[in-house]
Protein backbone atom coordinates (compact mmCIF):
# COMPACT_ATOMS: atom_id res chain seq x y z
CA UNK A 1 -11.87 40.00 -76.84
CA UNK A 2 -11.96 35.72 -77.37
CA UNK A 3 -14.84 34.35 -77.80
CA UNK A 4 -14.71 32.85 -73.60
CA UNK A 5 -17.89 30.68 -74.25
CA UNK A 6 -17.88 27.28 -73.47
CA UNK A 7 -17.48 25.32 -76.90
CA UNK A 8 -18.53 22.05 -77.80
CA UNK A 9 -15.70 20.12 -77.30
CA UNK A 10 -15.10 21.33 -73.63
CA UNK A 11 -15.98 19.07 -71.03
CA UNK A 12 -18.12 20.25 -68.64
CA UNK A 13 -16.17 20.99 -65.58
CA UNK A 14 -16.88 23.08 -62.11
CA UNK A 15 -14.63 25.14 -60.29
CA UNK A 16 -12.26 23.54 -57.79
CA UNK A 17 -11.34 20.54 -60.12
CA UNK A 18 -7.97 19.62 -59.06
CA UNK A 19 -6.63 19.02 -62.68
CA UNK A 20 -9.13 20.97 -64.90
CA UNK A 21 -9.90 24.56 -65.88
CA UNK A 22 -12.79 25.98 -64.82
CA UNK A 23 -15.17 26.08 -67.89
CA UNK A 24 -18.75 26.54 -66.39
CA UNK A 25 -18.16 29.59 -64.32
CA UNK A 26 -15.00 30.89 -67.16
CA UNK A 27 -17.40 33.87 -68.41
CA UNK A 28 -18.02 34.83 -64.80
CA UNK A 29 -14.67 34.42 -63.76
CA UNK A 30 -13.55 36.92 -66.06
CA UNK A 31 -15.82 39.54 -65.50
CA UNK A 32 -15.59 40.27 -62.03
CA UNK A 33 -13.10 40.43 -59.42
CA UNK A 34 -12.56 37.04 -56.26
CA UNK A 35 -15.07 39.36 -54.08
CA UNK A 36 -17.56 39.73 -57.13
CA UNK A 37 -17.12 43.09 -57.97
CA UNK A 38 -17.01 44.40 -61.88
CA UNK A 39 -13.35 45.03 -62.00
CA UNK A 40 -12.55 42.80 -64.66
CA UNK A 41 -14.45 44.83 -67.33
């Protein structure tokens, strides 16, 4: 798996950003499923 950390030269943005990937909540985001379940792993 890629290294899904956020990396130095990220900028530091939320979700819901209307022109920017989510990088705070990325790691989250791909472990578990929209209702928060572990479906992703």
């Amino acid at each position: 798996m890629a290294d899904i950390r956020p990396q130095y030269n990220e900028e530091a943005v939320g979700a819901n950003h209307p022109t920017k990937a989510d990088v705070i909540n990325r790691a989250f985001n791909v472990g578990h499923d929209e209702d928060g379940t572990h479906g992703n792993t």
